[in-house]
PDB file of N, CA and C in Angstrom:
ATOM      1  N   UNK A   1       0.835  -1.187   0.000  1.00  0.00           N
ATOM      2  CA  UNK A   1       0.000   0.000   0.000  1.00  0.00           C
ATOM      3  C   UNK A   1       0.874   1.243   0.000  1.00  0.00           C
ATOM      4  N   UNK A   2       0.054   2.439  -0.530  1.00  0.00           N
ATOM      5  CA  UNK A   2       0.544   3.759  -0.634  1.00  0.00           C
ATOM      6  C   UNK A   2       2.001   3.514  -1.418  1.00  0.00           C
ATOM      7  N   UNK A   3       2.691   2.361  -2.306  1.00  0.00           N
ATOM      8  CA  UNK A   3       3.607   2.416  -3.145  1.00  0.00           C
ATOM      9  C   UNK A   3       3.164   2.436  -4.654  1.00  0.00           C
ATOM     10  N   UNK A   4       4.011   3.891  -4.961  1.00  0.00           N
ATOM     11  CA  UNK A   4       3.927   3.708  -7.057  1.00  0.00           C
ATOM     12  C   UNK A   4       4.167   2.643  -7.726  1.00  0.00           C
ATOM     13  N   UNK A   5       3.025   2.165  -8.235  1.00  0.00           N
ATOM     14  CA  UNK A   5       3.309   0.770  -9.059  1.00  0.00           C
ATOM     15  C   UNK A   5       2.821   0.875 -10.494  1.00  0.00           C
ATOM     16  N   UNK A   6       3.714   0.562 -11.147  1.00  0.00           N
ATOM     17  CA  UNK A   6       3.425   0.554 -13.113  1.00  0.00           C
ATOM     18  C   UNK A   6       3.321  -0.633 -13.727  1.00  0.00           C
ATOM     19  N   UNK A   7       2.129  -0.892 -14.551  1.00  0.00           N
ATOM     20  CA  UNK A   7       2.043  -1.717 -15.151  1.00  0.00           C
ATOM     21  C   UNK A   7       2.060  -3.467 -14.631  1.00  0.00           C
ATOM     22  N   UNK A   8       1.642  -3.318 -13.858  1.00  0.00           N
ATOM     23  CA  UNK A   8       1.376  -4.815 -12.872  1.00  0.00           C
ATOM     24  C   UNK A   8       0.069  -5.543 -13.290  1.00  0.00           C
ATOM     25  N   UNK A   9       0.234  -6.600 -13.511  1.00  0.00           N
ATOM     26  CA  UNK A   9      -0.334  -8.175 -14.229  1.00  0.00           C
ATOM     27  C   UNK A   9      -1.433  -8.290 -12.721  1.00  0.00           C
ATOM     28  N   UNK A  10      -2.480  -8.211 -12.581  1.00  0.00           N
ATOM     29  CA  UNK A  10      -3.979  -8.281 -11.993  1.00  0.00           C
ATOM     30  C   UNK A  10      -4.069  -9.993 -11.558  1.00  0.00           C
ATOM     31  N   UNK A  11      -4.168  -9.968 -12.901  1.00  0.00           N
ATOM     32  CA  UNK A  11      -4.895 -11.889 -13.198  1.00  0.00           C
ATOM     33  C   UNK A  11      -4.443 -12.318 -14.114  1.00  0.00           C
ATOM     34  N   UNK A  12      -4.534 -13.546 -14.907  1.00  0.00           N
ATOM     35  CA  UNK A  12      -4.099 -14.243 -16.064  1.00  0.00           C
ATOM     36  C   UNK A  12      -5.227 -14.731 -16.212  1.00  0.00           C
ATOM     37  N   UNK A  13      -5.596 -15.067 -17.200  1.00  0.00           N
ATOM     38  CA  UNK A  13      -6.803 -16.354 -17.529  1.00  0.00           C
ATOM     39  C   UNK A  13      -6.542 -16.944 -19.247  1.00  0.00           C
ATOM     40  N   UNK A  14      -6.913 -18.124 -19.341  1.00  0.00           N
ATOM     41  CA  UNK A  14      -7.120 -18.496 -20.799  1.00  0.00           C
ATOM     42  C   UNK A  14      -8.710 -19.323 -20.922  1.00  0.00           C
ATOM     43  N   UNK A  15      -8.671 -18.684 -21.695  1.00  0.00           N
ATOM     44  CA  UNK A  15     -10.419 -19.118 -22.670  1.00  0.00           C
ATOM     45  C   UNK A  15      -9.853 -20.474 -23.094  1.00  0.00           C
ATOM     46  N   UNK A  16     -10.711 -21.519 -22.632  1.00  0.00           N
ATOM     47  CA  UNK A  16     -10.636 -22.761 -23.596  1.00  0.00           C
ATOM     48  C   UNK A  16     -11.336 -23.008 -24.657  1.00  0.00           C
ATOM     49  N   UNK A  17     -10.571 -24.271 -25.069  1.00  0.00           N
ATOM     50  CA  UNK A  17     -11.857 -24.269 -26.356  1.00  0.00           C
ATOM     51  C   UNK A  17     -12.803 -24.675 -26.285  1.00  0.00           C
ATOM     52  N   UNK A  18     -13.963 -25.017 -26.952  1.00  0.00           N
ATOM     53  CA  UNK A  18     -15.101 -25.213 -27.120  1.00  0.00           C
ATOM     54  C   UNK A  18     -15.390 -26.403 -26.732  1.00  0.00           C
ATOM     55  N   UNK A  19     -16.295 -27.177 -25.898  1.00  0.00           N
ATOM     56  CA  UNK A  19     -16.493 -28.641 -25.928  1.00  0.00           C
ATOM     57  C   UNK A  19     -17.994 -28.887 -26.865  1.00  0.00           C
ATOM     58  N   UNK A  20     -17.482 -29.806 -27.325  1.00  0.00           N
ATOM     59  CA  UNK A  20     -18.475 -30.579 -28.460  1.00  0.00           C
ATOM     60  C   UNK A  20     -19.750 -30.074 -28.090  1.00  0.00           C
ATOM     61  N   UNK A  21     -20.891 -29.641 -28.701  1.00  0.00           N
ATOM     62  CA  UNK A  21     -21.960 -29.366 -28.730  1.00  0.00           C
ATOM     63  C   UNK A  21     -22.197 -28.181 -27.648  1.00  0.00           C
ATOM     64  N   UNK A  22     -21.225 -27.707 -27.080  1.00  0.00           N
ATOM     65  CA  UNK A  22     -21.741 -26.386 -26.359  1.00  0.00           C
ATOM     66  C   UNK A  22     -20.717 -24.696 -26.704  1.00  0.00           C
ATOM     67  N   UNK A  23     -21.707 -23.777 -26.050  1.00  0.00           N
ATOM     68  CA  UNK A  23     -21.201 -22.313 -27.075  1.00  0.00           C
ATOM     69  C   UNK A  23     -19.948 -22.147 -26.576  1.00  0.00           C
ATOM     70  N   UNK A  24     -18.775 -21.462 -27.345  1.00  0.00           N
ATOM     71  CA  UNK A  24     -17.552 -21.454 -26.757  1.00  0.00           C
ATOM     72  C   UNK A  24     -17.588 -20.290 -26.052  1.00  0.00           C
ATOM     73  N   UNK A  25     -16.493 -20.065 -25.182  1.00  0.00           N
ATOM     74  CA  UNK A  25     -16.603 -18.968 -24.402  1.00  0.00           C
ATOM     75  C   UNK A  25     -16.353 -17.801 -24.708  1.00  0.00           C
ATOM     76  N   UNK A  26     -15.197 -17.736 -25.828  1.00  0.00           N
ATOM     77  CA  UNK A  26     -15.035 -16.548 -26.525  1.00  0.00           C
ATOM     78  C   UNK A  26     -16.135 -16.120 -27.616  1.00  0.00           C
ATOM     79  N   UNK A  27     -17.333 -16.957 -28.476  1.00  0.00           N
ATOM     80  CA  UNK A  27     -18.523 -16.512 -28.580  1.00  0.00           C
ATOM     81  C   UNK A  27     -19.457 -15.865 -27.810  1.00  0.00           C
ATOM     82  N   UNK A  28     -19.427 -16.566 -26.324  1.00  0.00           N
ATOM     83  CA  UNK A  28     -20.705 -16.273 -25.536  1.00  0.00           C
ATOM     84  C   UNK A  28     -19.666 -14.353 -24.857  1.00  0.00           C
ATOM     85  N   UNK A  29     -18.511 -14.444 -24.923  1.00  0.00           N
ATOM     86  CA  UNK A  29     -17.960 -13.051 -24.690  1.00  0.00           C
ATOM     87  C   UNK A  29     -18.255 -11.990 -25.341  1.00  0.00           C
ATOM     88  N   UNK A  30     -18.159 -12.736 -26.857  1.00  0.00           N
ATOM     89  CA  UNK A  30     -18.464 -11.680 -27.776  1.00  0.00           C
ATOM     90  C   UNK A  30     -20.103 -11.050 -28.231  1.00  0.00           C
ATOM     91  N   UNK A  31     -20.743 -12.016 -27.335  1.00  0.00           N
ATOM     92  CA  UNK A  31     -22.175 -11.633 -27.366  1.00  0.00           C
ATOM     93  C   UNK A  31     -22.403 -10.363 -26.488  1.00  0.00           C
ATOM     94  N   UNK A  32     -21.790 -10.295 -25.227  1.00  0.00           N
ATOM     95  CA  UNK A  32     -21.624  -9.833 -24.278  1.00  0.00           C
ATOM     96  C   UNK A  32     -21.363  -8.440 -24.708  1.00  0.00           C
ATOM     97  N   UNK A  33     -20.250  -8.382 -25.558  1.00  0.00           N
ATOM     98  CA  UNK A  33     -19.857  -6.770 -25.959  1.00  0.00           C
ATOM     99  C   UNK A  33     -20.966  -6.463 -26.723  1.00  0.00           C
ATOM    100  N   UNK A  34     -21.101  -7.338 -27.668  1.00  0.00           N
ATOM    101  CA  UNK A  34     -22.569  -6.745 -28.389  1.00  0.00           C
ATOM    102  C   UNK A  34     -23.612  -5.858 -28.186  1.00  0.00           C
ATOM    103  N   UNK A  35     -23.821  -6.762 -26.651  1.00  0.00           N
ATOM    104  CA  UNK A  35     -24.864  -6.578 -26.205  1.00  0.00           C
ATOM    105  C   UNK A  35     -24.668  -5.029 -25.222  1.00  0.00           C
ATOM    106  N   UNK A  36     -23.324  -4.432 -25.031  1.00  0.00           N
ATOM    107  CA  UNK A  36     -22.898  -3.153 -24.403  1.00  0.00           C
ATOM    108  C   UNK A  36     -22.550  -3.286 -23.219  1.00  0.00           C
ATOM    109  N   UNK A  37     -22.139  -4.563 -22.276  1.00  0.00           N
ATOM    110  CA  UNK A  37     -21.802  -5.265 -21.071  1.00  0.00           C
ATOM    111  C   UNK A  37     -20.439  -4.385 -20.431  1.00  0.00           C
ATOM    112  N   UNK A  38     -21.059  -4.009 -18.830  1.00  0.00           N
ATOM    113  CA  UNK A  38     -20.072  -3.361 -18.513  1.00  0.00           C
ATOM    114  C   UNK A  38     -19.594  -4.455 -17.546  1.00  0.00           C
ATOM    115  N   UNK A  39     -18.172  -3.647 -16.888  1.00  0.00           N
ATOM    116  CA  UNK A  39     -17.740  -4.643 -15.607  1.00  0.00           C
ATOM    117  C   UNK A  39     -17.609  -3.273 -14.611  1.00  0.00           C
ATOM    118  N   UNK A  40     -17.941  -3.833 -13.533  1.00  0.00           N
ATOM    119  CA  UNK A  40     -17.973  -2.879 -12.476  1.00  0.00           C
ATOM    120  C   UNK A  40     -17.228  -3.617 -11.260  1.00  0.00           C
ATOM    121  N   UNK A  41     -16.002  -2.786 -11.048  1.00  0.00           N
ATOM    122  CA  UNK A  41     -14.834  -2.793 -10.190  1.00  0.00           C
ATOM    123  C   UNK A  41     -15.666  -2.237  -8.650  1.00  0.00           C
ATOM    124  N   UNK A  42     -14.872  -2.823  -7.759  1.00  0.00           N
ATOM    125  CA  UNK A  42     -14.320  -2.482  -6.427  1.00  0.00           C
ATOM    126  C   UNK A  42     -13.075  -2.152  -6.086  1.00  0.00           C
ATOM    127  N   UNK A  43     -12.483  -1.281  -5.396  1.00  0.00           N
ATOM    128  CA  UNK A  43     -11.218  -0.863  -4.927  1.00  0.00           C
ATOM    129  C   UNK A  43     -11.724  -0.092  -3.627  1.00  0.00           C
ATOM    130  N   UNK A  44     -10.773  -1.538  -2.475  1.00  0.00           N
ATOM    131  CA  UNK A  44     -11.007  -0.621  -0.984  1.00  0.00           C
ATOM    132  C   UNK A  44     -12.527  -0.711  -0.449  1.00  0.00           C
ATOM    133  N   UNK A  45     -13.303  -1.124  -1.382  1.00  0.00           N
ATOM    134  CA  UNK A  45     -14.864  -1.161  -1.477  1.00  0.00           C
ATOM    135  C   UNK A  45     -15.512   0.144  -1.742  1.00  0.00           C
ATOM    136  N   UNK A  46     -14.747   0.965  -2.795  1.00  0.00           N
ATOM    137  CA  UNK A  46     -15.769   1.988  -3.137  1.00  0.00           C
ATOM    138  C   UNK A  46     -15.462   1.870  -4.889  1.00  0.00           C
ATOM    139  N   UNK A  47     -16.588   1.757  -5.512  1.00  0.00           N
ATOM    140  CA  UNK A  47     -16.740   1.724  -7.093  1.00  0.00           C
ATOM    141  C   UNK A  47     -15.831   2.198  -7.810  1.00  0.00           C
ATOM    142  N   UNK A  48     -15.339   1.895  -8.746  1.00  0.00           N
ATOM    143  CA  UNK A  48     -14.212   2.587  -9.670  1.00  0.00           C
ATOM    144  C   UNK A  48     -15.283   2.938 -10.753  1.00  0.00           C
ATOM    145  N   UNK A  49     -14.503   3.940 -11.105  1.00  0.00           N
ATOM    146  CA  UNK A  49     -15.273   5.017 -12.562  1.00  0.00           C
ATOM    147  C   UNK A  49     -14.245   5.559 -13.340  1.00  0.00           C
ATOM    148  N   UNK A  50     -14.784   6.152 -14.496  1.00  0.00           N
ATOM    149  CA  UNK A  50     -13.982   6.757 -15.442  1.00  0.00           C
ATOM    150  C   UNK A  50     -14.977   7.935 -15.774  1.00  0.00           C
ATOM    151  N   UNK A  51     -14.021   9.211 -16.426  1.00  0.00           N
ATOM    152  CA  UNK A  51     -14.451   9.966 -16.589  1.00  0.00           C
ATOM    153  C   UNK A  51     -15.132  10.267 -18.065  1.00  0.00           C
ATOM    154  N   UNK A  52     -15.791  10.393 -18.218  1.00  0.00           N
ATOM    155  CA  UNK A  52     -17.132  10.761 -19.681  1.00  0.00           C
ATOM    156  C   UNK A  52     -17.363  11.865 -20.024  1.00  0.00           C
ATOM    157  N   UNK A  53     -17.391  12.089 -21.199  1.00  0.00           N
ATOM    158  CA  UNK A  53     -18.280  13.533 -21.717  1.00  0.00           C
ATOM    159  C   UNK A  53     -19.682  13.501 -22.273  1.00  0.00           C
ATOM    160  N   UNK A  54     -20.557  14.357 -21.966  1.00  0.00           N
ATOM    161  CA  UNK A  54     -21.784  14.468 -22.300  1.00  0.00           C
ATOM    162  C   UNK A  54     -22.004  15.006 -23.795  1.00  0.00           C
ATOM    163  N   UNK A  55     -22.229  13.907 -24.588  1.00  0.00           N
ATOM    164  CA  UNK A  55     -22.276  14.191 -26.529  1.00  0.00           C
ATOM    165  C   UNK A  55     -22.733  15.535 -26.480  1.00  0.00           C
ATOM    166  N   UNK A  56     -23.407  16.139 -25.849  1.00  0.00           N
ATOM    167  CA  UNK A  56     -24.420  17.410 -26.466  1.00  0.00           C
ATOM    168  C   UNK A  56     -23.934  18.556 -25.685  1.00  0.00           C
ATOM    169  N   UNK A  57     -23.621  17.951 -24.347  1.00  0.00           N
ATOM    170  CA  UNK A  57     -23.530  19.434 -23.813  1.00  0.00           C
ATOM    171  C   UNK A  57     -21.236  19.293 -23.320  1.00  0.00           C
ATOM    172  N   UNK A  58     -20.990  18.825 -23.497  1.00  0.00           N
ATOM    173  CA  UNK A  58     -19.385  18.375 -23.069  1.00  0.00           C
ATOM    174  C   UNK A  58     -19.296  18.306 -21.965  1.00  0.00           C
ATOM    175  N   UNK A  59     -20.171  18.522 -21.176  1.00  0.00           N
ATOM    176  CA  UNK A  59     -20.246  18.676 -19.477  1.00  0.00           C
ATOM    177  C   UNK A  59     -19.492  17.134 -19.269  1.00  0.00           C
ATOM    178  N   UNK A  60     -18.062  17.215 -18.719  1.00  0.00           N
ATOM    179  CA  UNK A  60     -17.493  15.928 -17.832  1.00  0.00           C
ATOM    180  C   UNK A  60     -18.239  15.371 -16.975  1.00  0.00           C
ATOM    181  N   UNK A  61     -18.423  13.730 -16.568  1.00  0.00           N
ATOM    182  CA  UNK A  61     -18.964  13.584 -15.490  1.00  0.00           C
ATOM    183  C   UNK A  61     -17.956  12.380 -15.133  1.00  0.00           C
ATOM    184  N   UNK A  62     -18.598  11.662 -13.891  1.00  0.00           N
ATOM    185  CA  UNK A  62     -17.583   9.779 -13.787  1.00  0.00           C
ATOM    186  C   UNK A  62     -18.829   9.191 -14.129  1.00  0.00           C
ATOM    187  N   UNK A  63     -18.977   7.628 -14.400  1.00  0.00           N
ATOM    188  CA  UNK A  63     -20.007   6.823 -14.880  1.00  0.00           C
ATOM    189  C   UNK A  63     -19.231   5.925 -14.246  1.00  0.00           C
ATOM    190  N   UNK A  64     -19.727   5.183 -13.352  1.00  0.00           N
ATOM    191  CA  UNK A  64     -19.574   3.954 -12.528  1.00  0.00           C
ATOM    192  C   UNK A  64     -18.745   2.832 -13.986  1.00  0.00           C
ATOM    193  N   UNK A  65     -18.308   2.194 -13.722  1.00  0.00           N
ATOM    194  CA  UNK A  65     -17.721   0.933 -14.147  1.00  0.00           C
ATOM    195  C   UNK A  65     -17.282   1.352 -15.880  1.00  0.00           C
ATOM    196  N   UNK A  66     -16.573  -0.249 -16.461  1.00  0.00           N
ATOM    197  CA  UNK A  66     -16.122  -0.160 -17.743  1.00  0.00           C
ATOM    198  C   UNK A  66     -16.629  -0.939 -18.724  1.00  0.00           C
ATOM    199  N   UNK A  67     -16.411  -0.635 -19.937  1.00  0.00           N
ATOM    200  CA  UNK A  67     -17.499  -1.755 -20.993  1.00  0.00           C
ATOM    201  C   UNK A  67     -16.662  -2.603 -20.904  1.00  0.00           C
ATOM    202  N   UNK A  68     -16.672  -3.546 -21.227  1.00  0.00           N
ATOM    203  CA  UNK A  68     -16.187  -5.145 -21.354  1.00  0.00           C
ATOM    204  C   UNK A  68     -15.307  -5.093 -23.068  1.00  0.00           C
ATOM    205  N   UNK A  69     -16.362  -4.231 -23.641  1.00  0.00           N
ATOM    206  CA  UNK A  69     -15.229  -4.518 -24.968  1.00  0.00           C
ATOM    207  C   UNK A  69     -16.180  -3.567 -26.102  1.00  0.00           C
ATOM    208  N   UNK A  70     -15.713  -3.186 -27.440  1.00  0.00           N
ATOM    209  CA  UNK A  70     -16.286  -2.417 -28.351  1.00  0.00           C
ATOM    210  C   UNK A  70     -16.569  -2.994 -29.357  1.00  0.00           C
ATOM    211  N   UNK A  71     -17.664  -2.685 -30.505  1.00  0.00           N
ATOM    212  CA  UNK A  71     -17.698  -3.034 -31.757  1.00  0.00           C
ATOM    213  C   UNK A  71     -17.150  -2.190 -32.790  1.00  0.00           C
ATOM    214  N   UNK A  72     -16.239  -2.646 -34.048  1.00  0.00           N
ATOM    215  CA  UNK A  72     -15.539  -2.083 -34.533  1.00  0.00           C
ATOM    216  C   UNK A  72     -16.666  -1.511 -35.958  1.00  0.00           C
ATOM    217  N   UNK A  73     -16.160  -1.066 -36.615  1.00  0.00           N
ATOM    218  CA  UNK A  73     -17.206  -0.161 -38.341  1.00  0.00           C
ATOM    219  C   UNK A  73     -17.347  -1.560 -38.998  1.00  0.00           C
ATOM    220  N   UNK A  74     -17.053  -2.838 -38.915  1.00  0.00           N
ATOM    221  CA  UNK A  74     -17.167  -3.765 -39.565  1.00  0.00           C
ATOM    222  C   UNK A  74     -18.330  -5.276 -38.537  1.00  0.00           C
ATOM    223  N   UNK A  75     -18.790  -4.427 -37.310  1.00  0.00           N
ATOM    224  CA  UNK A  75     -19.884  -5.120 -36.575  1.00  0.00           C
ATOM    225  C   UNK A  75     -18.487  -6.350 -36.077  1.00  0.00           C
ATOM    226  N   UNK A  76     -17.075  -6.047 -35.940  1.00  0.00           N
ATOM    227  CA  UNK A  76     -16.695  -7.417 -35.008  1.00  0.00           C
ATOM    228  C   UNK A  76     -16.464  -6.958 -33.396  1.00  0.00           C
ATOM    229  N   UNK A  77     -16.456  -7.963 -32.587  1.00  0.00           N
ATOM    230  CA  UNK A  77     -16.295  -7.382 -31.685  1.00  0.00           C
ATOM    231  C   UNK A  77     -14.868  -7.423 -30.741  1.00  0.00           C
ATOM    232  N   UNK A  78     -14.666  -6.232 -30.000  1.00  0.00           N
ATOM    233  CA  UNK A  78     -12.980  -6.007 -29.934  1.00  0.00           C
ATOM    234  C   UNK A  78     -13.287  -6.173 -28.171  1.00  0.00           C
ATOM    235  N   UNK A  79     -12.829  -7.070 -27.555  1.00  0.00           N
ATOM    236  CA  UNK A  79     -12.744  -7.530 -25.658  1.00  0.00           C
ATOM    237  C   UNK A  79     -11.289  -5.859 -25.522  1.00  0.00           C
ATOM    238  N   UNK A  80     -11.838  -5.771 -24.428  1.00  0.00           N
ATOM    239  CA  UNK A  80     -10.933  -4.566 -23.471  1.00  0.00           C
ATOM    240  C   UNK A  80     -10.319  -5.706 -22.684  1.00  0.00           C
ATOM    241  N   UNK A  81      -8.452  -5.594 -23.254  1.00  0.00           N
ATOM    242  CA  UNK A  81      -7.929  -6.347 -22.383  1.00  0.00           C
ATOM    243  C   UNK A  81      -6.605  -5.372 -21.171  1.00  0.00           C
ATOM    244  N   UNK A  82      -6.564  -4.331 -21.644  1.00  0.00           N
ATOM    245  CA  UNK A  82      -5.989  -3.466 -20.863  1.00  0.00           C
ATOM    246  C   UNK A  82      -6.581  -2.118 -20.082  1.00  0.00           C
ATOM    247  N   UNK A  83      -6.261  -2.046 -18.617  1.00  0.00           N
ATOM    248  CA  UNK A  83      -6.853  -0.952 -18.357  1.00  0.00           C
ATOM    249  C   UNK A  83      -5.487  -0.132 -17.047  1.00  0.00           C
ATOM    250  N   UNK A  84      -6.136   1.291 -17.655  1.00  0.00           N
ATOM    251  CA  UNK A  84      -4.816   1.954 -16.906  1.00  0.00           C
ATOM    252  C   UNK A  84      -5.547   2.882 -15.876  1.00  0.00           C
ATOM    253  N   UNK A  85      -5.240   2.309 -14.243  1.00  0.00           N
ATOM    254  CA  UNK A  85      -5.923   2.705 -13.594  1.00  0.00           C
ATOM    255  C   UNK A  85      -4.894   4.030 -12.754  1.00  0.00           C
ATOM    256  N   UNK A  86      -5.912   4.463 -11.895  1.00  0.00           N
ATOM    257  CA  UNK A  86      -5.161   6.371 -11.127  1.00  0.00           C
ATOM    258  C   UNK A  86      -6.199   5.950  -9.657  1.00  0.00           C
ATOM    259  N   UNK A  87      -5.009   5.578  -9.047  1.00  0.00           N
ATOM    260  CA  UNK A  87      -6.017   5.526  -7.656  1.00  0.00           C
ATOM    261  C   UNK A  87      -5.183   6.909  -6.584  1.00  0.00           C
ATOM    262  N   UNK A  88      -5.943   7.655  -6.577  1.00  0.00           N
ATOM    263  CA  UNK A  88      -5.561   8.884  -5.613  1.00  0.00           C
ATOM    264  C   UNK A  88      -6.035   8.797  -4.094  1.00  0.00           C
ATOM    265  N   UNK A  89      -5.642   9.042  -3.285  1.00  0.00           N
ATOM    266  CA  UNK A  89      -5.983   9.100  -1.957  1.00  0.00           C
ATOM    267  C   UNK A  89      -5.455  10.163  -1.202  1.00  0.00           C
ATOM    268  N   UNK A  90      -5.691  10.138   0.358  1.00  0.00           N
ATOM    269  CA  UNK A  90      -5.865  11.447   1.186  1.00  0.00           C
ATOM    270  C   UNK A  90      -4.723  10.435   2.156  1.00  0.00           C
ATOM    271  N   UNK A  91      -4.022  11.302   2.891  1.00  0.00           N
ATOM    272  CA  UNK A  91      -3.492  10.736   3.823  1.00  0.00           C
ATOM    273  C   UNK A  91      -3.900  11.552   5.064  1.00  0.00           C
ATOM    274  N   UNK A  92      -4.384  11.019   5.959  1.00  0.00           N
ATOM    275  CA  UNK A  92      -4.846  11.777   7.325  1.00  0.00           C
ATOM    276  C   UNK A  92      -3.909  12.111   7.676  1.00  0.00           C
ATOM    277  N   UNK A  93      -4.163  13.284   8.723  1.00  0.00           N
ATOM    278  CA  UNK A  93      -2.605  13.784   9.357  1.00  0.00           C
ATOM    279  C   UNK A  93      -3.656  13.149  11.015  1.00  0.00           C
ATOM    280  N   UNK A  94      -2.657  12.210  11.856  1.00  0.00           N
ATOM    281  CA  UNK A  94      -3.387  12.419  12.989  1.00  0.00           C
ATOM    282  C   UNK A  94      -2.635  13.239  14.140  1.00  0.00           C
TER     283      UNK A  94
END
């Protein structure tokens, strides 16, 4: 805690393949982005957010959690496998 850390590995995982007659997992993922699927973090137990702009008016705001992944101009879908997080904090003086 309270040390600068760059670029540090979270988790690992690998998608297997498909077993005979059922949906593979990297399909049923890619349904998921399709469909506009966010993931919503904890840190410390208070929500992580990112910051947004409002299309019409530019007004900044935070919006709770992250999409899972995007669709590209050709309808495929692209998984979010990197994220670059800013955790700021207060240090009490006691």
């Amino acid at each position: 805690m309270l040390e600068d850390e760059s670029c540090r590995i979270l988790c690992r995982t690998t998608i297997p393949a498909p077993r005979t007659g059922q949906v593979s997992d990297g399909h049923f993922i890619n349904q998921r982005i399709k469909e506009s699927y966010s993931l919503n973090w904890l840190i410390d137990g208070l929500p992580a957010a990112r910051i947004r702009s409002d299309p019409q008016s530019g007004e900044r705001f935070y919006s709770v959690g992250f999409e899972l992944g995007s669709v590209d101009s050709l309808g495929s879908p692209l998984l979010n496998t990197h994220y670059e997080i800013t955790v700021d904090y207060h240090v009490l003086a006691l």
